[in-house]
Structure formats: C-alpha cells, structure tokens
C-alpha atoms as a PDB file:
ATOM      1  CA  UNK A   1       0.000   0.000   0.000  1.00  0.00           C
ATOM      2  CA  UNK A   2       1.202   3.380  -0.845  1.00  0.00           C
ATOM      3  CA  UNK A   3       1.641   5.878   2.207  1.00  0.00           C
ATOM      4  CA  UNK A   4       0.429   8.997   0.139  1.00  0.00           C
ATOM      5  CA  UNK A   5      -2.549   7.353  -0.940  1.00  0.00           C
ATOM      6  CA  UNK A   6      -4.271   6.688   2.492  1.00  0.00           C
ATOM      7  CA  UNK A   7      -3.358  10.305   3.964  1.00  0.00           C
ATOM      8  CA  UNK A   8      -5.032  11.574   0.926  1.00  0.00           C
ATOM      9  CA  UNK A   9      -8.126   9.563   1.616  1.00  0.00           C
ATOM     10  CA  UNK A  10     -10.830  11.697   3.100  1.00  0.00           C
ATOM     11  CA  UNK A  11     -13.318   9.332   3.980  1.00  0.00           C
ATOM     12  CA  UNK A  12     -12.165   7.898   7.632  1.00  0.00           C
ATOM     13  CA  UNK A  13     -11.991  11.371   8.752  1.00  0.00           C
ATOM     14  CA  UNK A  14     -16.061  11.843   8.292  1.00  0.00           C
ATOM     15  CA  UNK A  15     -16.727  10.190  11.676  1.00  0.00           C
ATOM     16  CA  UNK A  16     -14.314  11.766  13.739  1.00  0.00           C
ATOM     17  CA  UNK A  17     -15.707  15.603  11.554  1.00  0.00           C
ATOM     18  CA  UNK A  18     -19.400  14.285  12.905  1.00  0.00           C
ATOM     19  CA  UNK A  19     -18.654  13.931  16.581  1.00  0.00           C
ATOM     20  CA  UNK A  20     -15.986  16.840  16.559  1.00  0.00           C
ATOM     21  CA  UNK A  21     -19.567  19.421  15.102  1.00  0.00           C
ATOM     22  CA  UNK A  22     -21.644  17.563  17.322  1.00  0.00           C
ATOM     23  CA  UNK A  23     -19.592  18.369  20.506  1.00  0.00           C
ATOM     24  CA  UNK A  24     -19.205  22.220  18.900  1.00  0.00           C
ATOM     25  CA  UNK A  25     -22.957  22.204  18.796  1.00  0.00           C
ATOM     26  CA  UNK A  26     -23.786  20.888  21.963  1.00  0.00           C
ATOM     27  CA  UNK A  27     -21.613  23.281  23.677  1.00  0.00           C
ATOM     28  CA  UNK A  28     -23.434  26.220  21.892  1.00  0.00           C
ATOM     29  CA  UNK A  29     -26.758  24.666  23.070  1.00  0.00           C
ATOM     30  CA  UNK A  30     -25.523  24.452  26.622  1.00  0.00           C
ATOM     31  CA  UNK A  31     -24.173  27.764  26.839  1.00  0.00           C
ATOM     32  CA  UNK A  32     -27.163  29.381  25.319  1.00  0.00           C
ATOM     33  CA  UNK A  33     -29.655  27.765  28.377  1.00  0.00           C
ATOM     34  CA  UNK A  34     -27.466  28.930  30.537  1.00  0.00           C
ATOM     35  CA  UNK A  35     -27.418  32.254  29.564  1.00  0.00           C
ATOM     36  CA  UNK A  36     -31.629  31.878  28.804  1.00  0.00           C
ATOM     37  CA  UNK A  37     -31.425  30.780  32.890  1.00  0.00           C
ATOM     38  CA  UNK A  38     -28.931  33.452  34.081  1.00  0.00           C
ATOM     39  CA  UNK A  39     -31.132  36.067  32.890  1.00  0.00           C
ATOM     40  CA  UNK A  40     -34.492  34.735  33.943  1.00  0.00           C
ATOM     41  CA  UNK A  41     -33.364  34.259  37.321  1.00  0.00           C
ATOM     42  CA  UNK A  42     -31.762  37.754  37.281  1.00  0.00           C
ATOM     43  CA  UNK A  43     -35.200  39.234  36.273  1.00  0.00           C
ATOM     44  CA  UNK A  44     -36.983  37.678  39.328  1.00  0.00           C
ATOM     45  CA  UNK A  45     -34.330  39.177  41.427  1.00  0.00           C
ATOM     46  CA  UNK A  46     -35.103  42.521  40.053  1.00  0.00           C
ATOM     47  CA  UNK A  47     -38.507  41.959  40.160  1.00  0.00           C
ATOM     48  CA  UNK A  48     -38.517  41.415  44.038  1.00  0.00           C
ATOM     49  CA  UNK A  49     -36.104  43.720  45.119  1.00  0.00           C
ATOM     50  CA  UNK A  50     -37.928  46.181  43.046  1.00  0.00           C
ATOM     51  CA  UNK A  51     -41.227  45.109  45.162  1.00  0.00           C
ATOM     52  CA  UNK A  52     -39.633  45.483  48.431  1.00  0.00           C
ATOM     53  CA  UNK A  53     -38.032  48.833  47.216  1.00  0.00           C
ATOM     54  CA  UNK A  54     -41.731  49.860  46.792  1.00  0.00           C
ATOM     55  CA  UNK A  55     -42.638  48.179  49.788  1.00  0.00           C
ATOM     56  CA  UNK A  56     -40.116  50.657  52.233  1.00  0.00           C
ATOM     57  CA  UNK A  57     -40.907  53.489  49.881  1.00  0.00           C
ATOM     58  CA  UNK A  58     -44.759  53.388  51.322  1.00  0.00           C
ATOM     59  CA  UNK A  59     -43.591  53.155  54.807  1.00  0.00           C
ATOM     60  CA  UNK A  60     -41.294  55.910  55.015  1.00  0.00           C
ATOM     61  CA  UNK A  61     -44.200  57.963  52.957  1.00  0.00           C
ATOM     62  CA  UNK A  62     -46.573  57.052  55.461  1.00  0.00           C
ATOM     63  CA  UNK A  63     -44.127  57.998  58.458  1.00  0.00           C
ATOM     64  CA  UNK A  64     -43.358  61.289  56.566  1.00  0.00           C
ATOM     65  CA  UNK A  65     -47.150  61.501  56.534  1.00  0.00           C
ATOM     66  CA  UNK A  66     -48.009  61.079  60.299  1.00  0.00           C
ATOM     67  CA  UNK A  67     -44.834  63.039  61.139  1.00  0.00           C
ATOM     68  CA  UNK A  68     -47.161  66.065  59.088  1.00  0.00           C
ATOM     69  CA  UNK A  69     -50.211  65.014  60.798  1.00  0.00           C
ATOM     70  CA  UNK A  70     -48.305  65.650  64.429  1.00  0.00           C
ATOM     71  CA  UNK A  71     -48.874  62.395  65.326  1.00  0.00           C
ATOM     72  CA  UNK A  72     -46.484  59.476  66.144  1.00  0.00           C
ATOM     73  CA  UNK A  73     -45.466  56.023  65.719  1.00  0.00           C
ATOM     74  CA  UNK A  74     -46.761  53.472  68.795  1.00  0.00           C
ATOM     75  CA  UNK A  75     -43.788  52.155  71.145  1.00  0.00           C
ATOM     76  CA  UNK A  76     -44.277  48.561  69.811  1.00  0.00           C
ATOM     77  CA  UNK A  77     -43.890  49.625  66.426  1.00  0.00           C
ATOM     78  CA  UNK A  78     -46.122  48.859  63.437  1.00  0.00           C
ATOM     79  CA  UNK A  79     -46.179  46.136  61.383  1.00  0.00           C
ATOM     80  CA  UNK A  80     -46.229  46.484  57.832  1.00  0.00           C
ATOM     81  CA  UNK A  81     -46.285  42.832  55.486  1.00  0.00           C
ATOM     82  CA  UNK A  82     -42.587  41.460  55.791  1.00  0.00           C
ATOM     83  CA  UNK A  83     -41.441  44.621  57.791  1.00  0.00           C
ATOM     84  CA  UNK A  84     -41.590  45.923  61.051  1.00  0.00           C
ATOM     85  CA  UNK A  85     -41.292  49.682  61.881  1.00  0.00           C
ATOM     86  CA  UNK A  86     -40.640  51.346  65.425  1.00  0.00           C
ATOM     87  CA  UNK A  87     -39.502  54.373  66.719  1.00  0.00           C
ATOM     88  CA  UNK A  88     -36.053  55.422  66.922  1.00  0.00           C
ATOM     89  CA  UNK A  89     -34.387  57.874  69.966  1.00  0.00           C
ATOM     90  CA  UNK A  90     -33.845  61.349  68.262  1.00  0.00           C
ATOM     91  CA  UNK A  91     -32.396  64.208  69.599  1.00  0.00           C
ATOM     92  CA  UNK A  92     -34.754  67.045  68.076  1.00  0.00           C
ATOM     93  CA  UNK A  93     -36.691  64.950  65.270  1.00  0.00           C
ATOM     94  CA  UNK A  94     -38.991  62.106  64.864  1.00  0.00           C
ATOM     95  CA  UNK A  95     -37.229  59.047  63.437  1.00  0.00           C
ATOM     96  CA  UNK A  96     -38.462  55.491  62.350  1.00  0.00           C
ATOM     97  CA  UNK A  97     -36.126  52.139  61.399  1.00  0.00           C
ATOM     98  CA  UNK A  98     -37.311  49.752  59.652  1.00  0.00           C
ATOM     99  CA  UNK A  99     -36.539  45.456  59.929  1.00  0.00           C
ATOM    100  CA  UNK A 100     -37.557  42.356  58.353  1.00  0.00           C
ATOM    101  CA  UNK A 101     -40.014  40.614  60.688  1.00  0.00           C
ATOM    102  CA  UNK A 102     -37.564  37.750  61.137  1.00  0.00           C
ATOM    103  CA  UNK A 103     -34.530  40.254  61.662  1.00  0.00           C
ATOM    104  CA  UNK A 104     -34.981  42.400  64.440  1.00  0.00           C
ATOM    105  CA  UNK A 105     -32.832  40.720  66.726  1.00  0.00           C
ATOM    106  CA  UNK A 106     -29.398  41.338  64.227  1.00  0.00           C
ATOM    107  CA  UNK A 107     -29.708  45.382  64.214  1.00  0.00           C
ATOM    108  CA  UNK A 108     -29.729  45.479  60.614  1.00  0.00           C
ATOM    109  CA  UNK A 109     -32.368  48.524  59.787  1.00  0.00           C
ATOM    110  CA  UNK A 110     -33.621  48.078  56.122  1.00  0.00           C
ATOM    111  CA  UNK A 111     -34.837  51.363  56.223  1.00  0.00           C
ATOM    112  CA  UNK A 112     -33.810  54.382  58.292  1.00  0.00           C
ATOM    113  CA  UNK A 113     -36.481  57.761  58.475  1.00  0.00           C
ATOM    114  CA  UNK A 114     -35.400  61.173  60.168  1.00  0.00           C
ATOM    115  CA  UNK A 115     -37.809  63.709  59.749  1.00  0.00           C
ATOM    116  CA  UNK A 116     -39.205  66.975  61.545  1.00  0.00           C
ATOM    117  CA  UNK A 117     -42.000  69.755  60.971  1.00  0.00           C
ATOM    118  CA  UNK A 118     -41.193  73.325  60.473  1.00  0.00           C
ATOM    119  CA  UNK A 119     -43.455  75.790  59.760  1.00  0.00           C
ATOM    120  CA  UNK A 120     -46.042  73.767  58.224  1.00  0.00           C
ATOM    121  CA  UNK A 121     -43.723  71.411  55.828  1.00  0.00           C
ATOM    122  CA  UNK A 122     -41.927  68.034  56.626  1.00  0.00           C
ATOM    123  CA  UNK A 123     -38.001  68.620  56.238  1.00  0.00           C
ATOM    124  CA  UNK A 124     -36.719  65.051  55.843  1.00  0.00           C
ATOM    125  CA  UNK A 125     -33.337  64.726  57.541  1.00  0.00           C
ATOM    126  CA  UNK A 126     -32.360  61.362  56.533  1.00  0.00           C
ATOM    127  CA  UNK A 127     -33.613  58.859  54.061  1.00  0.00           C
ATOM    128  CA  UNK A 128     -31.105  55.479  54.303  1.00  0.00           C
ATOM    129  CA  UNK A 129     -31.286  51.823  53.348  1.00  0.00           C
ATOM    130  CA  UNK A 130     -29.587  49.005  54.751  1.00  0.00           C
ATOM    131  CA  UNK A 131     -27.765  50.658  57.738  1.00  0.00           C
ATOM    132  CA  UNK A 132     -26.328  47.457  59.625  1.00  0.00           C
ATOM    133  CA  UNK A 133     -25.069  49.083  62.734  1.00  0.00           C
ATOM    134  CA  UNK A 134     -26.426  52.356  62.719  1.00  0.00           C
ATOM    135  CA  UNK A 135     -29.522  51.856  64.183  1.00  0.00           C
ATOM    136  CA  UNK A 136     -30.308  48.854  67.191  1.00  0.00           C
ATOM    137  CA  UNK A 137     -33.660  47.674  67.801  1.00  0.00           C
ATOM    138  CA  UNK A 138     -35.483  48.739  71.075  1.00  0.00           C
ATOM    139  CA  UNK A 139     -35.671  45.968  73.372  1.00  0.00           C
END
C-alpha cells in the first residue's frame, strides 16, 4: 500500500468531523440555556427587590405623613407585610427604622427615616437603606 494514498483519503476522517460538530454544537446549546437561565433568574431578582423597594418606599411615605399630621409612631412599632417599623431615639426629630419581621434581633435597619416639621412642611433629615449598625432595635 502506498503511504500517500491513504493520507489523501478523506473518507475515515467523516466520523471523527461528525462527533468533533456535534460536541461544537452541543456546547453552543448548553451555553445558550445557561445564559436563557442566568437572565431569567436575574429578572426575578429585580422583580422582588424592586417590590420590596416599593414596599419601604410606602412606609417611610406614610411615616413622613403622620410626622405632618403631628402624630407618632406606637412604642411597639407597626407592622407592615414582611417589615416591622418602630420608633427610633432622636435628639430634636422624629425618626423610624425599619426590619424584616424575622430580623430584628441582628440590628440590621432596612430602612432608616429622620424627619421633623417646620413651619407647616416636613423637612426630611435622613432617608437610608440598609444601615447594619447604625440603628439597634429597642428591646
């Protein structure tokens, strides 16, 4: 048998071509779900955080709004869905922090509300998420 001959010969190379593509395409396949499930998941992230966003948004409105009513937050706090607000020691304002239900004991505040009235308007001092040791819960 001549050596030149068989290297020349193209057809024993068809299988290993077919499972070589195959492999290619398979690859392509996988790393397109992934990226299909990367950013679905990433959406419902953003979706929820979005929601709770909203969530603390309407409580610190409503605080700002009883802060312009005069009035004041109970002792106990008030619950609000997944969050829990009570009042916070302030030296010349009226302030309100914010936890999950299932975090007050930690003394992470997801929200964090300073506000006082002067001369008919609501000047809000501070307006802060996420303050892990700046404000503890009341015992």
């Amino acid at each position: 048998m001549n050596l030149k001959k068989i290297l020349k010969n193209k057809s024993g190379v068809a299988l290993e071509n077919t499972l070589l593509f195959m492999l290619v395409i398979f690859s392509m396949c996988a790393l397109l779900t992934s990226l299909t499930l990367v950013g679905f998941f990433q959406t419902r992230i953003n979706q929820i955080t979005l929601l709770n966003e909203v969530e603390l948004e309407q409580i610190g409105e409503e605080f700002i709004a009883i802060v312009d009513a005069g009035g004041e937050l109970p002792e106990e706090g008030r619950e609000y869905g997944n969050y829990i607000a009570k009042p916070v020691q302030s030296q010349s304002s009226k302030a309100m922090a914010v936890w999950h239900k299932n975090n007050t004991d930690f003394g992470a505040a997801v929200l964090y509300v300073e506000a006082v009235k002067e001369d008919e308007t609501v000047k809000v001092l501070y307006w802060r998420y996420s303050l892990p040791s700046h404000v503890i819960p009341p015992a």
